[in-house]
N, C-alpha and C. Protein backbone atom coordinates (compact mmCIF):
# COMPACT_ATOMS: atom_id res chain seq x y z
N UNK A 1 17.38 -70.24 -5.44
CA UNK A 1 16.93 -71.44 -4.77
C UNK A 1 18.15 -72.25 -4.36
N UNK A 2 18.11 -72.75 -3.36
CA UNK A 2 19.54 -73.67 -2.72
C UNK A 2 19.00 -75.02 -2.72
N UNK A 3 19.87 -76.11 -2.81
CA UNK A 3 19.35 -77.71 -2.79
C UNK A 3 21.11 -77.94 -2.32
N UNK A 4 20.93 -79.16 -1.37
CA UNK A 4 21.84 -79.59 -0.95
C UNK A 4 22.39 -80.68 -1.82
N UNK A 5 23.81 -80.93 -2.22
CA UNK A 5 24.58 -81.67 -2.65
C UNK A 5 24.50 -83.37 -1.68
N UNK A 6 25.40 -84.62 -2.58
CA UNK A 6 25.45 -85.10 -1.98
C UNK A 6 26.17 -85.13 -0.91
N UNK A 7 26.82 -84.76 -0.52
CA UNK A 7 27.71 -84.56 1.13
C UNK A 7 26.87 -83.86 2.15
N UNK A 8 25.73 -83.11 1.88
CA UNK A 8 25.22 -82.71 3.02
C UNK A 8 25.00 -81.01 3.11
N UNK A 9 25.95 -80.73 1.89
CA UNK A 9 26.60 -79.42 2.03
C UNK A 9 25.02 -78.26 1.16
N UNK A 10 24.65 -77.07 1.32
CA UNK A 10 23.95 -76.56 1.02
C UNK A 10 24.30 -75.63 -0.16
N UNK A 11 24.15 -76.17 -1.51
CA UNK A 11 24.57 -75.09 -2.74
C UNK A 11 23.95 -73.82 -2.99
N UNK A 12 24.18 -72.36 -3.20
CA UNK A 12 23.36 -71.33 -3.97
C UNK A 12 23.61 -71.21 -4.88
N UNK A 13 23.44 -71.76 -6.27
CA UNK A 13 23.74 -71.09 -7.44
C UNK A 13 23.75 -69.95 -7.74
N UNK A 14 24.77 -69.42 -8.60
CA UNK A 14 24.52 -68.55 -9.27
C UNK A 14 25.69 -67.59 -8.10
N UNK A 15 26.00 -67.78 -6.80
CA UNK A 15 27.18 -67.36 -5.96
C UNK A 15 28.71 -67.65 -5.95
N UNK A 16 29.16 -67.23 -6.38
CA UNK A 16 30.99 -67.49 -6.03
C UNK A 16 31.39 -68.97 -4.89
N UNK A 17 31.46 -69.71 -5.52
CA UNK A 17 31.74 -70.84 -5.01
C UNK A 17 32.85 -70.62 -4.03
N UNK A 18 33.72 -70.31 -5.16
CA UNK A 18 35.02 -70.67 -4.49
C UNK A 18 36.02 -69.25 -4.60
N UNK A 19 36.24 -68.50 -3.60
CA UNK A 19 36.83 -67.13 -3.67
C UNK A 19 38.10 -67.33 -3.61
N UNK A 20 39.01 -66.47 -4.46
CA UNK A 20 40.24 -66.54 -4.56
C UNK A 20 41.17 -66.69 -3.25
N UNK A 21 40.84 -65.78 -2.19
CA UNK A 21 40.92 -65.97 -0.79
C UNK A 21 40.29 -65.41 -0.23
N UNK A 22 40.08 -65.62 1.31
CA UNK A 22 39.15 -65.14 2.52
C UNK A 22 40.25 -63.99 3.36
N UNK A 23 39.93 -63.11 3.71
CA UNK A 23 40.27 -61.72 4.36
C UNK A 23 39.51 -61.76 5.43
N UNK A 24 40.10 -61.83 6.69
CA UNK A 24 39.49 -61.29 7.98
C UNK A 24 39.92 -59.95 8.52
N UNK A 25 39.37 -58.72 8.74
CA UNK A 25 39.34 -57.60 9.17
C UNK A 25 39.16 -58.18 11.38
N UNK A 26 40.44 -57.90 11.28
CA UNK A 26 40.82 -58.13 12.93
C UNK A 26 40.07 -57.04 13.85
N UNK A 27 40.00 -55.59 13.17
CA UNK A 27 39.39 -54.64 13.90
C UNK A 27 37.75 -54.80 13.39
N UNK A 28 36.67 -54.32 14.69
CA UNK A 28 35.43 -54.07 14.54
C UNK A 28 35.30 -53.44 13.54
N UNK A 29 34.18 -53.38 12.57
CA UNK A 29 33.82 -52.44 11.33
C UNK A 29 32.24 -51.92 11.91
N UNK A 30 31.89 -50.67 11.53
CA UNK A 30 30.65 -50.49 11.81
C UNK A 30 29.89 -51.01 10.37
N UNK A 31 28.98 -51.96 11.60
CA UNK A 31 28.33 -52.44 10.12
C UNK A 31 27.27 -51.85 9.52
N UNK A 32 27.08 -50.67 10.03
CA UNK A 32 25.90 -49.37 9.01
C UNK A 32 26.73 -48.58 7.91
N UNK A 33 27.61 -48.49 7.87
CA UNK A 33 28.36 -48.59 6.34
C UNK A 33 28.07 -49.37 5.40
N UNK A 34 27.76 -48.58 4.52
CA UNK A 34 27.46 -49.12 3.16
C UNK A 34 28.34 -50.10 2.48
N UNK A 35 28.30 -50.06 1.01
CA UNK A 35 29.04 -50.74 0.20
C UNK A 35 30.26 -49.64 0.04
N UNK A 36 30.48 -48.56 0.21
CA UNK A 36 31.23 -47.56 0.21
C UNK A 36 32.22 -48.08 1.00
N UNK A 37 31.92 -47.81 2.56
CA UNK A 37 32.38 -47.92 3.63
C UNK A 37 33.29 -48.83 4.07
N UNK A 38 32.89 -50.41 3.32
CA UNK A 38 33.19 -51.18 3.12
C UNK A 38 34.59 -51.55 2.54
N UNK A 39 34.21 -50.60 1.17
CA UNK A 39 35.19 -50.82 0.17
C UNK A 39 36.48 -50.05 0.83
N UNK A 40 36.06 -48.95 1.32
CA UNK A 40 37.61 -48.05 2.07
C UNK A 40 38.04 -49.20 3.05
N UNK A 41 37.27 -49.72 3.56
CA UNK A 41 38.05 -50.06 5.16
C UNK A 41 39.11 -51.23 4.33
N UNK A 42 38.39 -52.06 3.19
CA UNK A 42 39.12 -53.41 2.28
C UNK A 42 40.15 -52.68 2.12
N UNK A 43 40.61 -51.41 1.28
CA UNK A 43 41.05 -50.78 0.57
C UNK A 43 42.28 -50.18 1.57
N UNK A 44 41.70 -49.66 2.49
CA UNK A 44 42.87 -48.74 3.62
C UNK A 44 43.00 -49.99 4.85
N UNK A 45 42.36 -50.93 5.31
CA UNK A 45 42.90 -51.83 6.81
C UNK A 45 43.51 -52.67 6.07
N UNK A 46 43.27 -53.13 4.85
CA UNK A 46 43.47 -55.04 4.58
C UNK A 46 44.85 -54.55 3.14
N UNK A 47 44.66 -53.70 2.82
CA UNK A 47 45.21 -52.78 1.61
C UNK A 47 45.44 -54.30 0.60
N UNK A 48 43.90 -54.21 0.20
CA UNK A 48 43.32 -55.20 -1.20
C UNK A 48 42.53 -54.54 -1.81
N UNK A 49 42.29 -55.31 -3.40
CA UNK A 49 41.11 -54.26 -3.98
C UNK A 49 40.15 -55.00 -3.74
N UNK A 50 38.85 -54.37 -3.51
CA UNK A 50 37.37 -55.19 -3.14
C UNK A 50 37.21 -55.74 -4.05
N UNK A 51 37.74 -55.42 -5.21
CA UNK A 51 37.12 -56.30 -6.72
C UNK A 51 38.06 -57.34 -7.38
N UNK A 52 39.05 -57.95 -6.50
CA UNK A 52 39.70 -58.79 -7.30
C UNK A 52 38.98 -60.58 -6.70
N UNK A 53 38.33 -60.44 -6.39
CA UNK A 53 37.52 -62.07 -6.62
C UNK A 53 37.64 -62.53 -5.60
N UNK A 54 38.30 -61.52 -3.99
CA UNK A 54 37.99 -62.38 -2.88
C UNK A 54 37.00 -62.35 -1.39
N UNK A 55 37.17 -62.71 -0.98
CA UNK A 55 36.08 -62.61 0.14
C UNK A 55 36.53 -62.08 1.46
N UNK A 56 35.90 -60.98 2.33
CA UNK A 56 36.27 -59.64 2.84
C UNK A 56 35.44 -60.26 4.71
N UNK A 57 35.58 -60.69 5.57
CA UNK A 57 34.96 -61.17 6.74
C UNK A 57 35.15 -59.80 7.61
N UNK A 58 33.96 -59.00 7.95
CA UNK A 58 33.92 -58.09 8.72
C UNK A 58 32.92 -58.65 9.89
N UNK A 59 33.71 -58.39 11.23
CA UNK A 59 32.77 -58.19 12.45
C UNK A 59 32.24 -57.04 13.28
N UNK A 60 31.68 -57.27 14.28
CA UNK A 60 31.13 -55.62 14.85
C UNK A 60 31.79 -56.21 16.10
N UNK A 61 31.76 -55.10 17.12
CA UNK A 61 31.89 -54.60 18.58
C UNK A 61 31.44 -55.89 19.39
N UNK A 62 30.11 -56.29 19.47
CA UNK A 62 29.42 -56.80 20.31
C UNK A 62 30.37 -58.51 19.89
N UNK A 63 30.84 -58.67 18.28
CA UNK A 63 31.34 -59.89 18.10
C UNK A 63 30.70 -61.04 18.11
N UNK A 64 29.31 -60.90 17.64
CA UNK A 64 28.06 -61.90 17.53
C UNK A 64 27.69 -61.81 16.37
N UNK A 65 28.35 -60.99 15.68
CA UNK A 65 27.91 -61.05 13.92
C UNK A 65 28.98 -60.54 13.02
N UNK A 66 28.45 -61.45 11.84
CA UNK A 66 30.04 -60.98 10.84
C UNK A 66 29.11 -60.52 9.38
N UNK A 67 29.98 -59.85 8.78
CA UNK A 67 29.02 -59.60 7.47
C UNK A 67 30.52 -60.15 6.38
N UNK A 68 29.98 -60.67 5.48
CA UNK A 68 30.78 -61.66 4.35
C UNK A 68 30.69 -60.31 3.23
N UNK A 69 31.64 -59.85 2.99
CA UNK A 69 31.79 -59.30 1.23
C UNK A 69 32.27 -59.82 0.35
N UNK A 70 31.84 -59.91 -0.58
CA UNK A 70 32.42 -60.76 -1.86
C UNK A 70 31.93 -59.82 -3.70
N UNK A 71 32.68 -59.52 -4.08
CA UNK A 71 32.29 -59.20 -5.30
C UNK A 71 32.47 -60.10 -6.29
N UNK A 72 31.34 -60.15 -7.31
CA UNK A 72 31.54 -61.42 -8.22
C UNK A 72 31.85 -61.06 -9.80
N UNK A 73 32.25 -59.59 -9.83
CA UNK A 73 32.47 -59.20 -10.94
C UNK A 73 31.29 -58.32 -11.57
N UNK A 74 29.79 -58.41 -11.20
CA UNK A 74 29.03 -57.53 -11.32
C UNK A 74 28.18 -56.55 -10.18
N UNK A 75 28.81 -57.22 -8.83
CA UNK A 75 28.33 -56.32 -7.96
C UNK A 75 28.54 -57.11 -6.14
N UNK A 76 28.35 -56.99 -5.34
CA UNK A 76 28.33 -57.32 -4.43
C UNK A 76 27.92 -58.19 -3.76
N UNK A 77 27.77 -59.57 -3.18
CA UNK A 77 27.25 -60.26 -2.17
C UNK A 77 27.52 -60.16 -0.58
């Protein structure tokens, strides 16, 4: 359930607030890759580990959508 703070801002509990840092992947990723797929491209384009606490910004081709990775220590967002 999300409820907005006082500033306006929209909270999800229970999500990674605050990620160690944000990673933008400059090249398109196909975004029908899995969590696998994912983890190589973190692993071989950005050469980070998917699991150290930060947040992974992949876009596609068309450049109208991004998909956010984040691991929180038990699995994926």
């Amino acid at each position: 359930m999300s409820h907005r703070n006082g500033r306006g801002i929209i909270e999800m509990p229970g999500l990674i607030a605050h990620p160690g840092q944000i990673w933008l992947a400059v090249e398109p990723v196909d975004r029908r890759h899995g969590m696998d797929g994912l983890s190589m491209a973190v692993q071989q384009s950005l050469g980070h580990s998917p699991c150290a606490g930060s947040a992974f910004v992949f876009g596609h081709r068309a450049g109208n959508r991004i998909k956010v990775w984040v691991w929180d220590g038990a699995g994926v967002w």
